[in-house]
Structure formats: structure tokens, C-alpha cells
C-alpha atoms as a PDB file:
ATOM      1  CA  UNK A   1     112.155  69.429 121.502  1.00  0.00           C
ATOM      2  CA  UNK A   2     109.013  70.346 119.954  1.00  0.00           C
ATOM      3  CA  UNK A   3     109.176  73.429 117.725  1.00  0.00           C
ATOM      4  CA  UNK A   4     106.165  75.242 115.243  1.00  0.00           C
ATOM      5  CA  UNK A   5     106.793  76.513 112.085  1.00  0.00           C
ATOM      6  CA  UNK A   6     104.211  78.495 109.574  1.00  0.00           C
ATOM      7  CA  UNK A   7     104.452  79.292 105.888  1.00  0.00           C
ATOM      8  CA  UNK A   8     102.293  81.316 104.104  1.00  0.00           C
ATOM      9  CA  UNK A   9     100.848  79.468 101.205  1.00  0.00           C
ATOM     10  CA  UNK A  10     101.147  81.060  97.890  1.00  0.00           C
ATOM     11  CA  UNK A  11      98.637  80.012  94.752  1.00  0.00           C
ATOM     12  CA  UNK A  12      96.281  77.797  97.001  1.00  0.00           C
ATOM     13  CA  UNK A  13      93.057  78.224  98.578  1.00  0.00           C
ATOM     14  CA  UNK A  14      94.739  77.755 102.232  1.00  0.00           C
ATOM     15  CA  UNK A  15      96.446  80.887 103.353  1.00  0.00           C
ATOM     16  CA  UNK A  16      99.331  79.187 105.320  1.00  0.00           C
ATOM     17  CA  UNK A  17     100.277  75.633 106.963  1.00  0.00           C
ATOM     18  CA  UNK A  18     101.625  75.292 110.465  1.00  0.00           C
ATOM     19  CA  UNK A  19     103.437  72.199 111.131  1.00  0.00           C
ATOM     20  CA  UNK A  20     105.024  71.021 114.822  1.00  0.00           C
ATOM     21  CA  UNK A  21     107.240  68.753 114.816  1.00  0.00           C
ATOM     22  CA  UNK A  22     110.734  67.420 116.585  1.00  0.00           C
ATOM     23  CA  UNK A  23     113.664  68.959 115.922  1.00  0.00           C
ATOM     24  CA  UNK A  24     115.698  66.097 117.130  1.00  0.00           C
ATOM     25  CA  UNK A  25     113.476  62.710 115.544  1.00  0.00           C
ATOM     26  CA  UNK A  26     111.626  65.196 112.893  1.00  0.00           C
ATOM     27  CA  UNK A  27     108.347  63.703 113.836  1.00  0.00           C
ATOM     28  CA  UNK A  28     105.500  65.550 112.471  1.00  0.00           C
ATOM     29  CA  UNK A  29     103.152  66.220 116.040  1.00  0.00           C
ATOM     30  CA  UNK A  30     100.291  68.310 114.208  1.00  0.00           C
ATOM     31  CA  UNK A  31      99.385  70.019 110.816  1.00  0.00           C
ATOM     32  CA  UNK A  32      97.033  72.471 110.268  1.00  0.00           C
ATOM     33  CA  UNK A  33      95.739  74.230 107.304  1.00  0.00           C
ATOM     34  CA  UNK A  34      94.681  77.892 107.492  1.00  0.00           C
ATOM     35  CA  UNK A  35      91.198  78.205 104.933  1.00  0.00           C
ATOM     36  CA  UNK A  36      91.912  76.107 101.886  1.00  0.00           C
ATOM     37  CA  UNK A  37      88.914  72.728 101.388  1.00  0.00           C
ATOM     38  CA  UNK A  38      88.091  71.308 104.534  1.00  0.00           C
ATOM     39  CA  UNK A  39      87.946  67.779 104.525  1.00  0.00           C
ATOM     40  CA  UNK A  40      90.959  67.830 102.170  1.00  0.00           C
ATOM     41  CA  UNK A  41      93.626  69.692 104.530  1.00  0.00           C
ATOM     42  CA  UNK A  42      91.969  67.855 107.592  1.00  0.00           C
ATOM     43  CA  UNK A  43      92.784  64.584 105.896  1.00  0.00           C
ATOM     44  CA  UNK A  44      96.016  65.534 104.631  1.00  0.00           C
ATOM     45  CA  UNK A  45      97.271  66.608 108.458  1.00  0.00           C
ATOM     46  CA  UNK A  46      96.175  63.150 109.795  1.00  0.00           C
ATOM     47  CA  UNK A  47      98.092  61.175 107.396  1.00  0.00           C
ATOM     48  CA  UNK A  48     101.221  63.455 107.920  1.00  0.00           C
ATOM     49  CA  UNK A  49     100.847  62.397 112.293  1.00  0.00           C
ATOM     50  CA  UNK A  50     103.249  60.587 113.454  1.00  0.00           C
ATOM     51  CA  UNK A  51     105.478  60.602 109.704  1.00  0.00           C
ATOM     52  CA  UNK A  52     109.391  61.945 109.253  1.00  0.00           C
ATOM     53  CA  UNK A  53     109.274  65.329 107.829  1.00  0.00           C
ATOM     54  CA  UNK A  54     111.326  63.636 104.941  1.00  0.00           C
ATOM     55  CA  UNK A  55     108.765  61.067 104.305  1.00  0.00           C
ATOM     56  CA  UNK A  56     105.912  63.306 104.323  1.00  0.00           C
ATOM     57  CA  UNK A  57     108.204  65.731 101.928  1.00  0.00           C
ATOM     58  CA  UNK A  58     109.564  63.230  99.381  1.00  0.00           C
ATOM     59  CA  UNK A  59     105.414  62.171  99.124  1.00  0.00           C
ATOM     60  CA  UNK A  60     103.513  65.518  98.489  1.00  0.00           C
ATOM     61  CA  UNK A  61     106.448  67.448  96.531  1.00  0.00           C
ATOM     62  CA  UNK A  62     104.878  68.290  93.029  1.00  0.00           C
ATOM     63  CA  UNK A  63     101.099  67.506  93.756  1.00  0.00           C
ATOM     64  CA  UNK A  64      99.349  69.962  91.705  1.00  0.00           C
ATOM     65  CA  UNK A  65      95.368  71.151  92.308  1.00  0.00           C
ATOM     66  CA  UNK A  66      93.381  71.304  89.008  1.00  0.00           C
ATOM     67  CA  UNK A  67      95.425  73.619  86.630  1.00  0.00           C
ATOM     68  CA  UNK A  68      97.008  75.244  89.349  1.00  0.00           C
ATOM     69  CA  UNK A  69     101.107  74.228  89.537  1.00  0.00           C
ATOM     70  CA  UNK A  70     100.933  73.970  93.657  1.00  0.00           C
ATOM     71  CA  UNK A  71      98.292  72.512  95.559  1.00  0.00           C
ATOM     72  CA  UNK A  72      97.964  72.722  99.482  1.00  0.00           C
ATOM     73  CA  UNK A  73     100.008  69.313  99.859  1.00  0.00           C
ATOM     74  CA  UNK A  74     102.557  70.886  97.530  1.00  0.00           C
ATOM     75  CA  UNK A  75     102.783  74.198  99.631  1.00  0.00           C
ATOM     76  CA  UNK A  76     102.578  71.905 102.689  1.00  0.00           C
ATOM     77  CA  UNK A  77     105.909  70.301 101.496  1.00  0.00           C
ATOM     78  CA  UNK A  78     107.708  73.337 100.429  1.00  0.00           C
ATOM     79  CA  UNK A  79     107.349  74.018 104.474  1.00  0.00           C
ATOM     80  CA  UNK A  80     108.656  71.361 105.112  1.00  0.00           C
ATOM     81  CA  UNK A  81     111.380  72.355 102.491  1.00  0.00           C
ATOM     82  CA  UNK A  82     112.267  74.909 104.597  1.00  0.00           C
ATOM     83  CA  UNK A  83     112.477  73.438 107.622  1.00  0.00           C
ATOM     84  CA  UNK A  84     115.089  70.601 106.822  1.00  0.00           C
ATOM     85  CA  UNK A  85     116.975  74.122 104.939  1.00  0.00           C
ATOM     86  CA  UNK A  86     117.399  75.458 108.894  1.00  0.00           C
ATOM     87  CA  UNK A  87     117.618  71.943 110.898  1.00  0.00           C
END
């Protein structure tokens, strides 16, 4: 079954992620990025397509932006955090 989830980014240029995935394989279906840079979050959501929620986790966990300590992959796996929290 497909089901959405949204977080609201905190310390990023993106206001939130949405990710839609399957609660039973935990297939990612579609991310998208809310504001943050462009061709960055678009490129970011195609490489997630298709990936385990784990995968996609255990890869962007930590990336920082710049000086910032989160980035938009970073907040993109803390959602994903949260999802395998309730699953």
C-alpha cells in the first residue's frame, strides 16, 4: 500500500520533504522538496526512485550543506527516520 508522509525541514533552505513510498516493500515511489536549490532536491528525489527507505537513509544521514549541520539530504533522511520509527 502506498502511503505519503511530510516533514517539515528545519535549518535548510527547503521548507519540508514529502516522500511516498510502500509500507509493505518500503520502496521510495516519489520525493519532493518544498523550496530549497532546485536542481539539487530534483536530483536528489530521482536517485532516491525506486531505492529501500533504508538504503536511501543509511546514504544521506549526516550530509551537511556549507557550515550548516543538516542539509536537505540530511533532513530528507531524518524523514525517513521517522518513518521506519512508525512502520
Amino acid at each position: 500500500m502506498l502511503k505519503s508522509y511530510k516533514h517539515i525541514n528545519k535549518g535548510t533552505c527547503s521548507a519540508s520533504v514529502t516522500i511516498t513510498y510502500d509500507t509493505d516493500s518500503h520502496i521510495i515511489n516519489n520525493v519532493s522538496f518544498e523550496y530549497g536549490c532546485s536542481g539539487n532536491t530534483k536530483g536528489v528525489a530521482k536517485l532516491c526512485e525506486g531505492r529501500k527507505l533504508e538504503e536511501v537513509y543509511s546514504l544521506l544521514k549526516g550530509t551537511t550543506c556549507g557550515r550548516r549541520p543538516t542539509s536537505c539530504p540530511d533532513q530528507l533522511a531524518l524523514a525517513i527516520e521517522d518513518i521506519l520509527k512508525g512502520i
